[in-house]
C-alpha atoms as a PDB file:
ATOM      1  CA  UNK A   1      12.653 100.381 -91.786  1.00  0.00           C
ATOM      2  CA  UNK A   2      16.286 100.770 -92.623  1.00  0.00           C
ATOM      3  CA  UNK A   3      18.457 103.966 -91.890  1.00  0.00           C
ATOM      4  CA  UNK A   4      21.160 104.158 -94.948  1.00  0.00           C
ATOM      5  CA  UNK A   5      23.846 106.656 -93.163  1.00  0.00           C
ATOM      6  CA  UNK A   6      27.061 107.570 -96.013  1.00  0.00           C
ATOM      7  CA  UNK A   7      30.296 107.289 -94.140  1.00  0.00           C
ATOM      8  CA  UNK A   8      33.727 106.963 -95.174  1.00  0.00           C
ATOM      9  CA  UNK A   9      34.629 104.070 -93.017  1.00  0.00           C
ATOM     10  CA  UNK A  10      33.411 100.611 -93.877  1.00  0.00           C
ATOM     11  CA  UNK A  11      30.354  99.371 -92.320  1.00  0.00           C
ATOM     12  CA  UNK A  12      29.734  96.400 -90.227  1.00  0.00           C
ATOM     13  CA  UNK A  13      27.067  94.548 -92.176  1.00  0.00           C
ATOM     14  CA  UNK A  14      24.503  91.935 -91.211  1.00  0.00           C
ATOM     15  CA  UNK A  15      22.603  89.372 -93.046  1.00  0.00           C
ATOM     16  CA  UNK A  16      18.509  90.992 -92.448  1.00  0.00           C
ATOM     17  CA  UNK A  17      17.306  88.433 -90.526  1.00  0.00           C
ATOM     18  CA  UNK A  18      13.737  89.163 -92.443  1.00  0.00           C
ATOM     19  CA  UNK A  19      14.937  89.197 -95.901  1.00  0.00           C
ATOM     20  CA  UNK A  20      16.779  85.399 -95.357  1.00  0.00           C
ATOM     21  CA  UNK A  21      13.776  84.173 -93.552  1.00  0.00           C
ATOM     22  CA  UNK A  22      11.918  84.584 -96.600  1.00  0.00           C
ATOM     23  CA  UNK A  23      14.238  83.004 -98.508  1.00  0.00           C
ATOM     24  CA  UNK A  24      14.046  80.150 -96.517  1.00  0.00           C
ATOM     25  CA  UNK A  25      10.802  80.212 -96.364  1.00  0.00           C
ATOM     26  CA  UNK A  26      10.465  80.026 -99.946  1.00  0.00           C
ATOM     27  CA  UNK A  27      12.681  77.230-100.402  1.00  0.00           C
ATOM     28  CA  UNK A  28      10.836  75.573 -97.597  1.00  0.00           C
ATOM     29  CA  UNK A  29       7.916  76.028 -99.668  1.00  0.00           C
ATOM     30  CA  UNK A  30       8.800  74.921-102.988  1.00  0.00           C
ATOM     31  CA  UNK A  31      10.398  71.573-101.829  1.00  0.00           C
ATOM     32  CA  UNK A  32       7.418  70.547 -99.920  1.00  0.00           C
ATOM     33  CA  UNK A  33       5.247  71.184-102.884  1.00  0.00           C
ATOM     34  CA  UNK A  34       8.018  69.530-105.212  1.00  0.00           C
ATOM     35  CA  UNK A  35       7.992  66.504-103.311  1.00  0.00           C
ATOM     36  CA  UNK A  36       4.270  66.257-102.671  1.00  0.00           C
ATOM     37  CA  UNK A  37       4.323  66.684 -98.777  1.00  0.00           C
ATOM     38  CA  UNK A  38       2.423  69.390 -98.585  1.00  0.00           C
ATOM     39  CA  UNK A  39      -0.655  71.444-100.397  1.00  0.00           C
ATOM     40  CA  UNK A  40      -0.254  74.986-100.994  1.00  0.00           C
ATOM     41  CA  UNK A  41      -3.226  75.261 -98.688  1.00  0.00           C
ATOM     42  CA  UNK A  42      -1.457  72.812 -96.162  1.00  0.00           C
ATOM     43  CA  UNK A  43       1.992  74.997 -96.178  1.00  0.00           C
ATOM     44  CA  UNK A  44      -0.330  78.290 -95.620  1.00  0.00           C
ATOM     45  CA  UNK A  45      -1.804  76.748 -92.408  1.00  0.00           C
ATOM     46  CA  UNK A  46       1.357  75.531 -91.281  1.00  0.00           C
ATOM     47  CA  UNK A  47       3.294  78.481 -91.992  1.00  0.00           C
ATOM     48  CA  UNK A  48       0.555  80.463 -90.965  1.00  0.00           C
ATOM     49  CA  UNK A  49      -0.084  83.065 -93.513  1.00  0.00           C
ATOM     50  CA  UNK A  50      -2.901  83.058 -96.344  1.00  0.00           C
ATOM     51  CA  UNK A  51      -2.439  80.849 -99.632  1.00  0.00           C
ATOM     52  CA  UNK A  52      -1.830  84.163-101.733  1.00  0.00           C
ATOM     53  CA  UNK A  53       1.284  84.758 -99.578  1.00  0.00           C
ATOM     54  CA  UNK A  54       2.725  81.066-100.032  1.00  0.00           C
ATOM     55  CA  UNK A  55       2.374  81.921-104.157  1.00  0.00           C
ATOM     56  CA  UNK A  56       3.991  85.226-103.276  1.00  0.00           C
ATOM     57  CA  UNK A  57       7.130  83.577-101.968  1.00  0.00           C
ATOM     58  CA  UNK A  58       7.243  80.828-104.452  1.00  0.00           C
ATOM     59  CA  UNK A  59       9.359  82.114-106.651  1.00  0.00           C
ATOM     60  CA  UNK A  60      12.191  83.234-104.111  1.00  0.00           C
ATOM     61  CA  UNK A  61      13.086  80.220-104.457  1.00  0.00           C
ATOM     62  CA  UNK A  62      14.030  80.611-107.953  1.00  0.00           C
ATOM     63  CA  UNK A  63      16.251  83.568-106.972  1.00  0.00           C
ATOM     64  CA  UNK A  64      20.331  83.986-108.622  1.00  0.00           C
ATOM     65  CA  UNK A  65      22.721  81.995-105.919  1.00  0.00           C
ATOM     66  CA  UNK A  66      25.209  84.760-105.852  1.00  0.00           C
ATOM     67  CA  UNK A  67      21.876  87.159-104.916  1.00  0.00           C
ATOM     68  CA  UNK A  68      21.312  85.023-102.549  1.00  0.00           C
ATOM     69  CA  UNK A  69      24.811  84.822-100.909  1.00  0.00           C
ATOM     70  CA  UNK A  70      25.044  88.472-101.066  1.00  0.00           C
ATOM     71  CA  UNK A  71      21.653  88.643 -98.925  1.00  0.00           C
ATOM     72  CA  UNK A  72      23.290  86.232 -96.560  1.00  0.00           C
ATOM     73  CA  UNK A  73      26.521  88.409 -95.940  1.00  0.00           C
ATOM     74  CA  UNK A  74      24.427  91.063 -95.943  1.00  0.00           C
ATOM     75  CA  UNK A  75      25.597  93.127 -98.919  1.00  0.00           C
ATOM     76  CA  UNK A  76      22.299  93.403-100.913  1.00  0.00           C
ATOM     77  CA  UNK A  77      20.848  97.371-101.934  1.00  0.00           C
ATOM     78  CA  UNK A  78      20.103  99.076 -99.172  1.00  0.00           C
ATOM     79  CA  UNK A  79      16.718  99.609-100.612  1.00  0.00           C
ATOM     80  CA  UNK A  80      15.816  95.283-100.800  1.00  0.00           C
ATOM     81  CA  UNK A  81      13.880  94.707 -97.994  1.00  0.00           C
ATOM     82  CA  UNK A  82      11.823  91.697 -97.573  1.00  0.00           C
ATOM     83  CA  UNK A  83       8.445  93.345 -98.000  1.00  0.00           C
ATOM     84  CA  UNK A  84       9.894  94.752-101.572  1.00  0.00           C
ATOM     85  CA  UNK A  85      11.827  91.414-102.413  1.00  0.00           C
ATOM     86  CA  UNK A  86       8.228  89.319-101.895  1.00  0.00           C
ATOM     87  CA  UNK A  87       5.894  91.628-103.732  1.00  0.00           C
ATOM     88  CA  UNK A  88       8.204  91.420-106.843  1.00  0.00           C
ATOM     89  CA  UNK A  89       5.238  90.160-109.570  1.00  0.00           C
ATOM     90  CA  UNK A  90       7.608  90.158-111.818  1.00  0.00           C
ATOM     91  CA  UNK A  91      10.765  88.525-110.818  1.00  0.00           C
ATOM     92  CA  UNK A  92      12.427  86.642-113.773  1.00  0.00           C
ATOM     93  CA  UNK A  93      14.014  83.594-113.604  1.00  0.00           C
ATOM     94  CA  UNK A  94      17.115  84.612-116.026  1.00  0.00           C
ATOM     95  CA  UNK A  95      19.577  85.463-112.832  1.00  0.00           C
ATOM     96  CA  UNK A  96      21.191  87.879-114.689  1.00  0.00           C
ATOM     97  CA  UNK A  97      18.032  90.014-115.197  1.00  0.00           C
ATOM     98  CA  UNK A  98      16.879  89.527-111.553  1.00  0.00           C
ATOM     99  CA  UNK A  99      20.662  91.347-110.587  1.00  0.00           C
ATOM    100  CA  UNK A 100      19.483  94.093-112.697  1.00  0.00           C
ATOM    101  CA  UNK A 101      15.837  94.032-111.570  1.00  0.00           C
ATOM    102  CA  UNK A 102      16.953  94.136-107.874  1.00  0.00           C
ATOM    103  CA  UNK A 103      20.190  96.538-108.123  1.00  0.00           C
ATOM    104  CA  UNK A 104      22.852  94.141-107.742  1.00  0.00           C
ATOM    105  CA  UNK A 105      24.418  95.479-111.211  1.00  0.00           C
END
């Protein structure tokens, strides 16, 4: 959960430490499979989470760099979460469209 308080002074912002581990994760995840060291079935086990969830973050790894950097200094929506970010079915890989799809403009 995430408390979004309006103020007129700037805010100290942090990278969510669950958002970019996802991230990671799903770059993790797509250059074992790219380079054949690991099963999708393999990387669940070793991550330890189901299959479904390994295809889930998949495609994180396919994510806009400049989204990316902004999740990293912390200045994504206030409404991206990891949970929201990773359940995206329908993420496209045109980076412009995945700003719009995920409020970034």
């Amino acid at each position: 959960m995430r408390l979004v308080i309006e103020s007129d002074r700037p805010a100290l912002v942090k990278a969510d430490p669950t958002l970019v581990k996802e991230i990671a994760r799903g770059h993790r995840c797509f250059n074992a499979l790219l380079t054949g060291q690991a099963s999708i079935a393999a990387l669940a086990e070793r991550e330890g989470v189901d299959d479904r969830y390994i295809s889930t973050v998949l495609p994180l790894a396919f994510l806009a760099p400049d989204i990316v950097e902004a999740i990293l200094k912390g200045a994504q929506p206030a409404d991206l979460t990891a949970t929201k970010l990773v359940r995206r079915i329908d993420l496209a890989l045109d980076w412009t469209v995945q700003k719009r799809q995920l409020g970034f403009g």
